[in-house]
PDB file of N, CA and C in Angstrom:
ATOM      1  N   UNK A   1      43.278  38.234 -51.267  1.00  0.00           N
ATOM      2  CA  UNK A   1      42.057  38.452 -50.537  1.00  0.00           C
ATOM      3  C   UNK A   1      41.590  37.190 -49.818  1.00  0.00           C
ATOM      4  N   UNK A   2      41.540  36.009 -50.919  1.00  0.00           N
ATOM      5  CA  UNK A   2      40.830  34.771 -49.918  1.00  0.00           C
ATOM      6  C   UNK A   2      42.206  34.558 -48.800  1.00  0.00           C
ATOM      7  N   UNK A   3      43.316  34.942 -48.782  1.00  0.00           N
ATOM      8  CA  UNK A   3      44.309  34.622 -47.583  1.00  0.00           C
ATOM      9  C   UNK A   3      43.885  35.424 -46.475  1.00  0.00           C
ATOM     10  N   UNK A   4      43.449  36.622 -46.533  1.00  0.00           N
ATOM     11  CA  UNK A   4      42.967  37.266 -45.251  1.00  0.00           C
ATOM     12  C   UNK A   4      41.575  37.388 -45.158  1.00  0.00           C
ATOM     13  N   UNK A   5      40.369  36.735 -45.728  1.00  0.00           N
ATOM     14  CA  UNK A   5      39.634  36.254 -45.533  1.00  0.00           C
ATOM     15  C   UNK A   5      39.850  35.117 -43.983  1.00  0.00           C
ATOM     16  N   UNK A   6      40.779  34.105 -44.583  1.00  0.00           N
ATOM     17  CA  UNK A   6      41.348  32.925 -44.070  1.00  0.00           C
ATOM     18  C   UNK A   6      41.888  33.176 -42.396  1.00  0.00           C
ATOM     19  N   UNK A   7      42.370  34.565 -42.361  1.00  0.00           N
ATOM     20  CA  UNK A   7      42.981  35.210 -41.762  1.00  0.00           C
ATOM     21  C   UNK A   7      42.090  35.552 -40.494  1.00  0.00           C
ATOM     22  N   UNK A   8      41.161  36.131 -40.962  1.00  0.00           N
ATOM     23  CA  UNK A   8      39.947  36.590 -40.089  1.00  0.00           C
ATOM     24  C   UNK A   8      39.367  35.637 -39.615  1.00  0.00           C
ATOM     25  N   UNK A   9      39.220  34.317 -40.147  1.00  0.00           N
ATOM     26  CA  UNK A   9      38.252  33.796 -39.895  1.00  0.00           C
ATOM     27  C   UNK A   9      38.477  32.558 -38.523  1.00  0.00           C
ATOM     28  N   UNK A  10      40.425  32.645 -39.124  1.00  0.00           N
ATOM     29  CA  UNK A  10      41.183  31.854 -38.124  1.00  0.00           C
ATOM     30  C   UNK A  10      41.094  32.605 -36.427  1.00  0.00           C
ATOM     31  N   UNK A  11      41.217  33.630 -36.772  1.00  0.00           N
ATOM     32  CA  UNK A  11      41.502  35.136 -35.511  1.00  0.00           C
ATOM     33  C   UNK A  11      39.474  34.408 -34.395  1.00  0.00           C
ATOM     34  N   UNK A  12      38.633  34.607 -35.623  1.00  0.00           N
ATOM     35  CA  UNK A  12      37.265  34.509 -35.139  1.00  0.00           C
ATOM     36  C   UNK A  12      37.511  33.466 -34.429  1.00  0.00           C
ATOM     37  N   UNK A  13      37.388  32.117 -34.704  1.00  0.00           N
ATOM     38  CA  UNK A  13      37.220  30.833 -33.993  1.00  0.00           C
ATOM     39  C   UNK A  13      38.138  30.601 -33.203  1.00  0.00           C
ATOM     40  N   UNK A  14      39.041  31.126 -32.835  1.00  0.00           N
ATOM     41  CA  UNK A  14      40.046  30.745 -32.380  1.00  0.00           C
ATOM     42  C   UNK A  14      39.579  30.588 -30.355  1.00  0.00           C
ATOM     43  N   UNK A  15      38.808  31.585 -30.344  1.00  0.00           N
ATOM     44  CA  UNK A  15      38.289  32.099 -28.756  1.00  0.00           C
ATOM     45  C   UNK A  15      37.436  30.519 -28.811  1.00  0.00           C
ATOM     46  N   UNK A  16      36.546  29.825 -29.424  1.00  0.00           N
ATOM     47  CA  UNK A  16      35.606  28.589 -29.630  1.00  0.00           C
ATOM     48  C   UNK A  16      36.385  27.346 -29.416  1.00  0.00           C
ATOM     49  N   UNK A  17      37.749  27.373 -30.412  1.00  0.00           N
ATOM     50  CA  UNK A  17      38.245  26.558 -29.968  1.00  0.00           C
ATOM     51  C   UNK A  17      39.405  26.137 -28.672  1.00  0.00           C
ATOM     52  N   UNK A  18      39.431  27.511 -28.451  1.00  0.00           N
ATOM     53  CA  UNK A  18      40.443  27.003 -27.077  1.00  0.00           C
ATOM     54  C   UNK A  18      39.789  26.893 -25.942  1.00  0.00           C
ATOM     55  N   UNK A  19      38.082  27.162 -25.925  1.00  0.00           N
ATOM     56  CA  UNK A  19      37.974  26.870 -24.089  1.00  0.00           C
ATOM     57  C   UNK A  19      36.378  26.666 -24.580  1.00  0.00           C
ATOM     58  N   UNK A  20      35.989  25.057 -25.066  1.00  0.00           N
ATOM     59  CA  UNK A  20      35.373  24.127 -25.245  1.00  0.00           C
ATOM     60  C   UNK A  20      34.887  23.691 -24.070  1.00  0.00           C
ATOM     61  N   UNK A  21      35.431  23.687 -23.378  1.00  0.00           N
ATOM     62  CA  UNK A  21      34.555  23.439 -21.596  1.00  0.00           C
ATOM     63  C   UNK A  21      33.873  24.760 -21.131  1.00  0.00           C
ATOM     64  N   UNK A  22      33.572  25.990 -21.698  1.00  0.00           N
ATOM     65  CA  UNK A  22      33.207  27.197 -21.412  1.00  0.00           C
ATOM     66  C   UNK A  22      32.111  26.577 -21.494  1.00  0.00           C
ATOM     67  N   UNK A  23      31.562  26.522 -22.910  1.00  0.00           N
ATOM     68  CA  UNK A  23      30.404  25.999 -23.508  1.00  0.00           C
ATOM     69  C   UNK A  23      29.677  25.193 -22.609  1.00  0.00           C
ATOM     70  N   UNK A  24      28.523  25.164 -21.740  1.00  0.00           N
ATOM     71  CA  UNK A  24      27.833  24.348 -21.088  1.00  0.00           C
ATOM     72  C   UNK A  24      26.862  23.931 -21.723  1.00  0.00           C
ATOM     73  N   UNK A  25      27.278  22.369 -21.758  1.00  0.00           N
ATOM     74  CA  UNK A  25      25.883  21.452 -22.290  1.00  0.00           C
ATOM     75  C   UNK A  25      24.535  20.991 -21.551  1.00  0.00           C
ATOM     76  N   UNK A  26      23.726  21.868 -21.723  1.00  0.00           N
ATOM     77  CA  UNK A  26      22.677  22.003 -21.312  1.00  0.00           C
ATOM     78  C   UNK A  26      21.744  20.335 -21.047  1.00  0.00           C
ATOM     79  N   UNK A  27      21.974  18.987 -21.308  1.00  0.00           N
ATOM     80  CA  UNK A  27      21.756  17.902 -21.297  1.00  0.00           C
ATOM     81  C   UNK A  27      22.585  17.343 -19.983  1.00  0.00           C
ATOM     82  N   UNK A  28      23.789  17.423 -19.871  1.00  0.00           N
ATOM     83  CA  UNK A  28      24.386  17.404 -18.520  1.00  0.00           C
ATOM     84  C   UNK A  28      23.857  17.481 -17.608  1.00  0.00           C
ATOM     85  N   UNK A  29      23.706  16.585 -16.618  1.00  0.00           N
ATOM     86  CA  UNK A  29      22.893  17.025 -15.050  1.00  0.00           C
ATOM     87  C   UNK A  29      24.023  18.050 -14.620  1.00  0.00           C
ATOM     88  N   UNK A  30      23.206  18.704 -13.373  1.00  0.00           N
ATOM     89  CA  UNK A  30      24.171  19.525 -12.725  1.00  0.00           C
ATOM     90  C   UNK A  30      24.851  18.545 -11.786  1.00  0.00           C
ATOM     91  N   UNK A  31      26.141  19.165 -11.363  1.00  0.00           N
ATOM     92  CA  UNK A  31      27.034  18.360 -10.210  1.00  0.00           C
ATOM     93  C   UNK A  31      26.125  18.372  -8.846  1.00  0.00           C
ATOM     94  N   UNK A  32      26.511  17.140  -8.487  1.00  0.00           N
ATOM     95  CA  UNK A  32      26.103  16.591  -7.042  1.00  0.00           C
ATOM     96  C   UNK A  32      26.583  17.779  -6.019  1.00  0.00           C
ATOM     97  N   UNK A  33      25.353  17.733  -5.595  1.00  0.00           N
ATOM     98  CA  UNK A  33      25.850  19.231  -4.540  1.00  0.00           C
ATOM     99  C   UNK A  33      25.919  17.679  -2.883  1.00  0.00           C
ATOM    100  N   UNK A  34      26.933  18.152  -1.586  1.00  0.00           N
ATOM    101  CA  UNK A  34      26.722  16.906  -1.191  1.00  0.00           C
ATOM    102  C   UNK A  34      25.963  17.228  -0.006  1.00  0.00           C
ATOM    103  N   UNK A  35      25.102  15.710  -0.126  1.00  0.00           N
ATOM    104  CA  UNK A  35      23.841  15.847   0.933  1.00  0.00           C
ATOM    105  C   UNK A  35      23.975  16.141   2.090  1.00  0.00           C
ATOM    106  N   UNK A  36      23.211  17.168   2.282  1.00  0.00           N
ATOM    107  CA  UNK A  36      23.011  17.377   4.051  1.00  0.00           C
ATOM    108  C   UNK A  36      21.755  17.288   4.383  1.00  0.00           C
ATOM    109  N   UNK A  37      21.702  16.669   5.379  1.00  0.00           N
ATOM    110  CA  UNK A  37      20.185  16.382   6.213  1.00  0.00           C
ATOM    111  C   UNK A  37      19.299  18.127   6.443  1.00  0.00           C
ATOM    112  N   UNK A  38      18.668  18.251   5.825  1.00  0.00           N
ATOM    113  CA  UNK A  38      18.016  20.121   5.742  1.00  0.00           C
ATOM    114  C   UNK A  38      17.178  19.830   7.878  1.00  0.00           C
ATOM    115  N   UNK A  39      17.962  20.901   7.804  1.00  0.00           N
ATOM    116  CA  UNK A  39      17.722  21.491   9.412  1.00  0.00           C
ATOM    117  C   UNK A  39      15.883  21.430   9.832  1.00  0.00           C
ATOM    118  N   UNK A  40      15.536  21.268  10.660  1.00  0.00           N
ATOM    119  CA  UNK A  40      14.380  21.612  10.967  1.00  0.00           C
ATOM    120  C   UNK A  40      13.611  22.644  10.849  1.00  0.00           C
ATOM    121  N   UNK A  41      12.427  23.004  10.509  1.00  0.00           N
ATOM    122  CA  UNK A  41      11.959  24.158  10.632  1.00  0.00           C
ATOM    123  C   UNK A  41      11.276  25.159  11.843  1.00  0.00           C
ATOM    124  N   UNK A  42      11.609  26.320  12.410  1.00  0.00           N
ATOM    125  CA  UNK A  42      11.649  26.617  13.782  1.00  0.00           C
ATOM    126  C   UNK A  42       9.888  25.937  13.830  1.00  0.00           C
ATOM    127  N   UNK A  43       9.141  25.528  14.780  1.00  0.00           N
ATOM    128  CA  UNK A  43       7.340  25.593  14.912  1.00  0.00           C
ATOM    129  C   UNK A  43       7.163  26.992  14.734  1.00  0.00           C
ATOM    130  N   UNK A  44       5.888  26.856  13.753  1.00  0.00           N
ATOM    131  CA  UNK A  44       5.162  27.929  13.959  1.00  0.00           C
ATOM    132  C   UNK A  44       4.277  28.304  14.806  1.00  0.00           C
ATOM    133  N   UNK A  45       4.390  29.603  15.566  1.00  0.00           N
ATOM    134  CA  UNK A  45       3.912  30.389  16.755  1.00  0.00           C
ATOM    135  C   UNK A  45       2.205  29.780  16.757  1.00  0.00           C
ATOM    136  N   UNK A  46       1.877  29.250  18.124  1.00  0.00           N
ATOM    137  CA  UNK A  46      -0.055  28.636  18.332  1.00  0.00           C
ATOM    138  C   UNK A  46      -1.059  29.599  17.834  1.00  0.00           C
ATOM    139  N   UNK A  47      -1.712  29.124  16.869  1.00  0.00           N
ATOM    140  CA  UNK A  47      -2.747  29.913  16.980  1.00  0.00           C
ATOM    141  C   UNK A  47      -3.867  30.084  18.401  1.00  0.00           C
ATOM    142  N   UNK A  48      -4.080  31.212  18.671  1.00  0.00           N
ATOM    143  CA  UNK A  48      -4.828  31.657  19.806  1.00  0.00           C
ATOM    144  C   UNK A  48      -6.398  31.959  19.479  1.00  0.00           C
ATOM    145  N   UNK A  49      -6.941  31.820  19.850  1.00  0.00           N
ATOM    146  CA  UNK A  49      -8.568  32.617  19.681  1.00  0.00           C
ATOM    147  C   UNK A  49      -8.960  32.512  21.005  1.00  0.00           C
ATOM    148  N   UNK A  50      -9.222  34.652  20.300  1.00  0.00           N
ATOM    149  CA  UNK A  50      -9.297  35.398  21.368  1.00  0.00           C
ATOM    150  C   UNK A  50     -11.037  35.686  21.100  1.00  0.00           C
ATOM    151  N   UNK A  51     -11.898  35.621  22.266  1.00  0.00           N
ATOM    152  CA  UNK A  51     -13.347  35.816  22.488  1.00  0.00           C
ATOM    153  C   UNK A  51     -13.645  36.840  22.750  1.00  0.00           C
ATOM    154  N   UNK A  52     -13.017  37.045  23.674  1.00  0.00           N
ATOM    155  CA  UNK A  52     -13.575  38.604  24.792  1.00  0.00           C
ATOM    156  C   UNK A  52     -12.636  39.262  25.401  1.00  0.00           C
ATOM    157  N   UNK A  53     -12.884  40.659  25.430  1.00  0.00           N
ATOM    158  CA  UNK A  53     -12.026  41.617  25.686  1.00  0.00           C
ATOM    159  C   UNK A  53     -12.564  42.006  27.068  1.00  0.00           C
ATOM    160  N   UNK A  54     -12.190  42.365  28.159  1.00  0.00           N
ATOM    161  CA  UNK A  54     -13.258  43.222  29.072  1.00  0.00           C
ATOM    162  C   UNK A  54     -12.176  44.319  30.139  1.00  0.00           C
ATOM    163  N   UNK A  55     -12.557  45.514  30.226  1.00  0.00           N
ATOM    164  CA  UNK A  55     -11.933  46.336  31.267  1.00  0.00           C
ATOM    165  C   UNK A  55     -12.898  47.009  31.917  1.00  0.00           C
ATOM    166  N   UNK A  56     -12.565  47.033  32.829  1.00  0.00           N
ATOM    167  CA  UNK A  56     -13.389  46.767  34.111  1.00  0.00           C
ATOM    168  C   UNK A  56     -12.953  47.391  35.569  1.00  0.00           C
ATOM    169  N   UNK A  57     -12.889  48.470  35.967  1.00  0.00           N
ATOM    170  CA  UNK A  57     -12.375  49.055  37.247  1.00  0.00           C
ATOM    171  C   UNK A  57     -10.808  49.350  36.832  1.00  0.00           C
ATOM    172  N   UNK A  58     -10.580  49.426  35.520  1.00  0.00           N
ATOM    173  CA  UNK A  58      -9.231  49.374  35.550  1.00  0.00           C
ATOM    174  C   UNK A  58      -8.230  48.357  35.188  1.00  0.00           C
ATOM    175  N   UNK A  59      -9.042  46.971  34.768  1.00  0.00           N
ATOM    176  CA  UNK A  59      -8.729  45.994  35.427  1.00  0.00           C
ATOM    177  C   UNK A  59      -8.676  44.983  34.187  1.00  0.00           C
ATOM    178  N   UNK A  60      -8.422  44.956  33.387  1.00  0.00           N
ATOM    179  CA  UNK A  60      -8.537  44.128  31.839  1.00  0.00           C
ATOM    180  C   UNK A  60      -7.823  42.792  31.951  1.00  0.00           C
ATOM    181  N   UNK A  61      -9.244  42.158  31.296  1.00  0.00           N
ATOM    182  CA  UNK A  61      -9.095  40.642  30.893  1.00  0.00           C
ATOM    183  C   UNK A  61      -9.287  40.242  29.771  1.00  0.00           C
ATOM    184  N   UNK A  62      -8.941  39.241  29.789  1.00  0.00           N
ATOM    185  CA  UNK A  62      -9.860  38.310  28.048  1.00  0.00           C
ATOM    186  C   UNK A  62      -9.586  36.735  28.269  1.00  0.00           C
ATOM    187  N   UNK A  63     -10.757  36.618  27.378  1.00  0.00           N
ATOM    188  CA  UNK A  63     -10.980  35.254  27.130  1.00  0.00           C
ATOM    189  C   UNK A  63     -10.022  34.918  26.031  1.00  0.00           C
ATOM    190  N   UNK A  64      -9.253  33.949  25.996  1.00  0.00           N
ATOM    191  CA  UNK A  64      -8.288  33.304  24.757  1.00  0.00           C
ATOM    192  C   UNK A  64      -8.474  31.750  24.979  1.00  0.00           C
ATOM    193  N   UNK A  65      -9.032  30.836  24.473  1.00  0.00           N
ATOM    194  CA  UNK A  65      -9.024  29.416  24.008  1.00  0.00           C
ATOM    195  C   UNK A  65      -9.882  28.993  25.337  1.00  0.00           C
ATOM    196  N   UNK A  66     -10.944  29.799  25.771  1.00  0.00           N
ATOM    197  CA  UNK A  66     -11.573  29.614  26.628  1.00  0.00           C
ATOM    198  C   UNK A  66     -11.151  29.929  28.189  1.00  0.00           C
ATOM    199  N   UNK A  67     -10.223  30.740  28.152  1.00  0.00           N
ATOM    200  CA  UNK A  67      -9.497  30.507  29.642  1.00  0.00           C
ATOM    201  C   UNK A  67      -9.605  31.939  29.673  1.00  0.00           C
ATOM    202  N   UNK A  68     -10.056  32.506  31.030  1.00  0.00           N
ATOM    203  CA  UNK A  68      -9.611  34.207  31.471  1.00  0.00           C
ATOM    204  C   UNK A  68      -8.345  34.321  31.924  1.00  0.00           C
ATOM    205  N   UNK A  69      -7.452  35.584  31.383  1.00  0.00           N
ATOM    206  CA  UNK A  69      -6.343  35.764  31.322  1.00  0.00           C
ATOM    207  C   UNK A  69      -6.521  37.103  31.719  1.00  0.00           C
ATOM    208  N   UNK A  70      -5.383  37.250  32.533  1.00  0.00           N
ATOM    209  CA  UNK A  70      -5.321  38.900  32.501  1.00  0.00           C
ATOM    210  C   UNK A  70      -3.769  39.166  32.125  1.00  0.00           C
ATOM    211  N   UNK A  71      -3.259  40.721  32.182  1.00  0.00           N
ATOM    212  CA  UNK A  71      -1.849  40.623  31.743  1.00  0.00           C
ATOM    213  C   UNK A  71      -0.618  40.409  32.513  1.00  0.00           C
ATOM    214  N   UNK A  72       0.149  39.426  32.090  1.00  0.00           N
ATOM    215  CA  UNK A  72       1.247  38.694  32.990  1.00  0.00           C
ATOM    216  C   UNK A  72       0.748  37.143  33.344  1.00  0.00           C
ATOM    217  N   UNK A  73      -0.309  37.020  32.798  1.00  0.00           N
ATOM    218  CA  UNK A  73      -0.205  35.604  33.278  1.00  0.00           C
ATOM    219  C   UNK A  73      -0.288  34.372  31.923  1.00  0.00           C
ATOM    220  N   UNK A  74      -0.011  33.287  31.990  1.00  0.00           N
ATOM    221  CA  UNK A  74       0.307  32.298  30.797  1.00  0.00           C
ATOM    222  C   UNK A  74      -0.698  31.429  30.395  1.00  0.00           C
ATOM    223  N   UNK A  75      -0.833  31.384  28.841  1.00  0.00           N
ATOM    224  CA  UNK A  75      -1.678  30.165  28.660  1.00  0.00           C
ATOM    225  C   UNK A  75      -0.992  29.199  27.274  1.00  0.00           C
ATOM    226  N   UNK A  76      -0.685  28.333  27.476  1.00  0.00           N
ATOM    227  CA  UNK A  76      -0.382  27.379  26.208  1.00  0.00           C
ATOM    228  C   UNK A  76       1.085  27.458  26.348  1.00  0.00           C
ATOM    229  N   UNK A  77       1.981  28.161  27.046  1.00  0.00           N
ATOM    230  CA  UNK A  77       3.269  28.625  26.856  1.00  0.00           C
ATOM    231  C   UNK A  77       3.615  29.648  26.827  1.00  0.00           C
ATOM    232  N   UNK A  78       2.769  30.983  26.085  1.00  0.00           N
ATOM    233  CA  UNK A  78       2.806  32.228  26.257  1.00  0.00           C
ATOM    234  C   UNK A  78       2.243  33.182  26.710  1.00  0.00           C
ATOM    235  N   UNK A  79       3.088  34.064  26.951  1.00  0.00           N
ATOM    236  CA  UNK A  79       2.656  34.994  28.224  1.00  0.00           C
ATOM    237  C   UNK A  79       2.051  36.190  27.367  1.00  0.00           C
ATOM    238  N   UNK A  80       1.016  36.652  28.472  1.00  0.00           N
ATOM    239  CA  UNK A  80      -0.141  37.811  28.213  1.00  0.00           C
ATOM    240  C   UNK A  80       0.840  38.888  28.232  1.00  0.00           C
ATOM    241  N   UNK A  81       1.232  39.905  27.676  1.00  0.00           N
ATOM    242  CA  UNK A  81       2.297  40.713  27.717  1.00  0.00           C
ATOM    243  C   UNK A  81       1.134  41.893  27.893  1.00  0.00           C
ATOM    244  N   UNK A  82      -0.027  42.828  27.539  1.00  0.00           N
ATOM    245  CA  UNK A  82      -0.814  43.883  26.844  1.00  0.00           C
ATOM    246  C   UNK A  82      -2.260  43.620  27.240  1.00  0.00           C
ATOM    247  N   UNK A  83      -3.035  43.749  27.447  1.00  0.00           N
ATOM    248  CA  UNK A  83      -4.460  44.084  27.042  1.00  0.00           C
ATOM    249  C   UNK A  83      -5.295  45.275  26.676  1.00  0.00           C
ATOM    250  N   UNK A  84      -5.668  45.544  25.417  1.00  0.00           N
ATOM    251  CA  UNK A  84      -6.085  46.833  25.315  1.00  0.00           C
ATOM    252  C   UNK A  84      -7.618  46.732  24.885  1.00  0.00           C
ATOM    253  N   UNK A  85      -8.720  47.327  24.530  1.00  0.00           N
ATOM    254  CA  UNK A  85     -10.229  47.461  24.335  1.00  0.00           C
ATOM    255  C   UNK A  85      -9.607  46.697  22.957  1.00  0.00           C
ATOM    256  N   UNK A  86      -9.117  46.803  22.083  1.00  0.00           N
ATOM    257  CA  UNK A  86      -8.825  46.068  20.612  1.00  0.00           C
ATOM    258  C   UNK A  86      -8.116  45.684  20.792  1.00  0.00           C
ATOM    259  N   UNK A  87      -6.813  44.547  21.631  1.00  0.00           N
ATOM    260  CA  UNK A  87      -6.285  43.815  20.954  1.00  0.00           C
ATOM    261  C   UNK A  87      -5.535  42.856  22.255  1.00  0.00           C
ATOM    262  N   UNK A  88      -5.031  42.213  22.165  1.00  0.00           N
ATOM    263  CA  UNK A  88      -4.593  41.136  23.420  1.00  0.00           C
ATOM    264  C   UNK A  88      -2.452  41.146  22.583  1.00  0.00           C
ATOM    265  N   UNK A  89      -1.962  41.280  23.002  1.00  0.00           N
ATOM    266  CA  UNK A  89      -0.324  40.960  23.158  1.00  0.00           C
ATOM    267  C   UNK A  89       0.050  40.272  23.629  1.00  0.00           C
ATOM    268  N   UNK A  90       0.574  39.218  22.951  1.00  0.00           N
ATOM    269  CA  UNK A  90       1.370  37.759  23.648  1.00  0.00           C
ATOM    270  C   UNK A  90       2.615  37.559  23.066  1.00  0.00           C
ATOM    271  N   UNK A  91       3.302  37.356  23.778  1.00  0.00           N
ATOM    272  CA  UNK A  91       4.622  36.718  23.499  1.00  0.00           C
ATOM    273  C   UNK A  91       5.197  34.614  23.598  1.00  0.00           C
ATOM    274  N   UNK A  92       5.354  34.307  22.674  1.00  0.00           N
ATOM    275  CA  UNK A  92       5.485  33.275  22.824  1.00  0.00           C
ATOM    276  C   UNK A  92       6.700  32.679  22.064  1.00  0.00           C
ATOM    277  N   UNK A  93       8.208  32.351  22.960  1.00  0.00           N
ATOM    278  CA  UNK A  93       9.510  32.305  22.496  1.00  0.00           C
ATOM    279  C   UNK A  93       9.516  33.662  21.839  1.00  0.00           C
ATOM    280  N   UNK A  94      10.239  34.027  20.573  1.00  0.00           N
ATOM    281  CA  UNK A  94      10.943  35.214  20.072  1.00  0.00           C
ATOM    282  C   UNK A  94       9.466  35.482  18.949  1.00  0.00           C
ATOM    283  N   UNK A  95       8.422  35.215  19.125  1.00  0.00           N
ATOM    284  CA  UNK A  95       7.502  35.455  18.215  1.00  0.00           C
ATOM    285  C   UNK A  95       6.451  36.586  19.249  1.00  0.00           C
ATOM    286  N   UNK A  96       6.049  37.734  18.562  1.00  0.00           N
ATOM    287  CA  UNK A  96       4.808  38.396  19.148  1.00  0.00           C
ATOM    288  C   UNK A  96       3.973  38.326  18.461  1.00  0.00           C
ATOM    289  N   UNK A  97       2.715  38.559  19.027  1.00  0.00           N
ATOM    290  CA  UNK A  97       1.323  37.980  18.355  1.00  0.00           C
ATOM    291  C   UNK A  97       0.506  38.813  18.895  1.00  0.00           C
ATOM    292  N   UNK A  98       0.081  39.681  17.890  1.00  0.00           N
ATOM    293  CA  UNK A  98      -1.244  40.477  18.032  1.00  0.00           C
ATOM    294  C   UNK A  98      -2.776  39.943  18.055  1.00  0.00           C
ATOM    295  N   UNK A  99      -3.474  39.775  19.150  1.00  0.00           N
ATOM    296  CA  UNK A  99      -4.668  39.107  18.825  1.00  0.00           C
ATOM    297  C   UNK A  99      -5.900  40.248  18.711  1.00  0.00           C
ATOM    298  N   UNK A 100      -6.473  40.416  17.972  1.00  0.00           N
ATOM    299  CA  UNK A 100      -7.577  41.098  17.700  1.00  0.00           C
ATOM    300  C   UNK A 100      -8.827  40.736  17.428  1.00  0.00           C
ATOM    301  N   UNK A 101      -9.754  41.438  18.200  1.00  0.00           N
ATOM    302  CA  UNK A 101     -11.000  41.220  17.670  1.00  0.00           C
ATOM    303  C   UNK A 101     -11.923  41.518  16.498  1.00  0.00           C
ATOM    304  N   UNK A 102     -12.739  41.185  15.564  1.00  0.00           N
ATOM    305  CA  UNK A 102     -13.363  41.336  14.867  1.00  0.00           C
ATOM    306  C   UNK A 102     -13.990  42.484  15.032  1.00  0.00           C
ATOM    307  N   UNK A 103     -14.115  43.310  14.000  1.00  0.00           N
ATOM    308  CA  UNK A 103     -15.336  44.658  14.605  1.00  0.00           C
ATOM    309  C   UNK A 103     -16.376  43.948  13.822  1.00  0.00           C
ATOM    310  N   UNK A 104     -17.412  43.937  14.794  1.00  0.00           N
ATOM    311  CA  UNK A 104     -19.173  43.871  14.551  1.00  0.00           C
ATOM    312  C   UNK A 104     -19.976  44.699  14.755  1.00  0.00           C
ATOM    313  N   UNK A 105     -20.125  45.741  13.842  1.00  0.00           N
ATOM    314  CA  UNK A 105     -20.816  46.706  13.815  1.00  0.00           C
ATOM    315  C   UNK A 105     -22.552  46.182  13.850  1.00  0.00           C
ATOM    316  N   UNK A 106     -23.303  46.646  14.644  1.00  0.00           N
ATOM    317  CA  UNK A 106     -24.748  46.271  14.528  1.00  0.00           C
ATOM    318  C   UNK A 106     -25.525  46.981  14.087  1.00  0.00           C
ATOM    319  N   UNK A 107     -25.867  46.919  13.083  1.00  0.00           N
ATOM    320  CA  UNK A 107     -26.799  47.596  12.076  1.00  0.00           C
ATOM    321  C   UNK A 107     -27.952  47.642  12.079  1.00  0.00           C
ATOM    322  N   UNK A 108     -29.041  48.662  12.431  1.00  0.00           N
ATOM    323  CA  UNK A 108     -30.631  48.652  12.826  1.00  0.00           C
ATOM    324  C   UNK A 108     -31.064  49.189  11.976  1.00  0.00           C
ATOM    325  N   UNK A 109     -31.806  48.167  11.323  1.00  0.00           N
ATOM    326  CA  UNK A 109     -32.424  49.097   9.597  1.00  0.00           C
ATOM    327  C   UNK A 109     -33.759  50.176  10.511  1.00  0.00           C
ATOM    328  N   UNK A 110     -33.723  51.399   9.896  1.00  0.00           N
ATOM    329  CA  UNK A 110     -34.814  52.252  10.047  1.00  0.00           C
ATOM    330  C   UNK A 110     -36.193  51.953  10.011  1.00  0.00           C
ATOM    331  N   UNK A 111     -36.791  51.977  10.607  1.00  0.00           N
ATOM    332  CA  UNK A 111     -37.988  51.391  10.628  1.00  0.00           C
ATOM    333  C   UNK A 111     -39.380  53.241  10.679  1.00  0.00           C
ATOM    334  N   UNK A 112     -40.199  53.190   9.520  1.00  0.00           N
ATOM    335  CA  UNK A 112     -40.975  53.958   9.262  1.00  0.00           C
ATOM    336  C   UNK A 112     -42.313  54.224  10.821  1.00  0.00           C
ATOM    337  N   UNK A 113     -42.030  55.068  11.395  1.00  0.00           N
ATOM    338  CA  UNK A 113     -43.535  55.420  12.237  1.00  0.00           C
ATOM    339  C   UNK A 113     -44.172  55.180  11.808  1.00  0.00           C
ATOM    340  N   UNK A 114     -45.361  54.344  13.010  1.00  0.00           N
ATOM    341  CA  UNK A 114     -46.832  53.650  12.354  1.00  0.00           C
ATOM    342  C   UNK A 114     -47.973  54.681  12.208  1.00  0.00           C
TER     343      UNK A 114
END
């Protein structure tokens, strides 16, 4: 019995001792990965602020960073692509940009007959 005890136990360890480099020692740094200079990051697309919306005979404009724009024409680099009652469309390089206005609802508290 203790011989195949002996038996088993040789069979068990046997996988432990032949591939000792399996085992990763967690104290080890990891391997040098080799340096590359990390690429640039593309710029991120201008922020715009947009004021005013206006259509007019047909005819839609807006205010963006203080300048009247209508659609097709450029400010900062990018072009007015859209103008709609809610929202301004610009394109600037491979980025589109929805500009929207805030809704401000005006609220008139009820006021009781005198």
């Amino acid at each position: 019995m203790p011989l195949a005890f002996l038996g088993i136990f040789a069979v068990l360890a046997a996988p432990l001792q032949a591939a000792p480099e399996l085992l990763a020692d967690p104290m080890r740094p990891p391997a040098a990965a080799p340096h590359t200079e990390p690429s640039a990051p593309p710029p991120p697309p201008s922020v715009f602020d947009l004021r005013a919306i206006k259509i007019e005979r047909g005819r839609a404009s807006a205010i963006i960073d203080g300048q009247v724009v209508t659609e097709g024409s450029e400010i900062n680099g990018a072009k007015v692509l859209k103008i709609t009652r809610e929202q301004v469309v610009i394109v600037e390089g491979d980025h589109t940009i929805e500009l929207k206005l805030l809704k401000n609802e005006i609220k008139r508290r009820h006021q009781a007959p005198r």
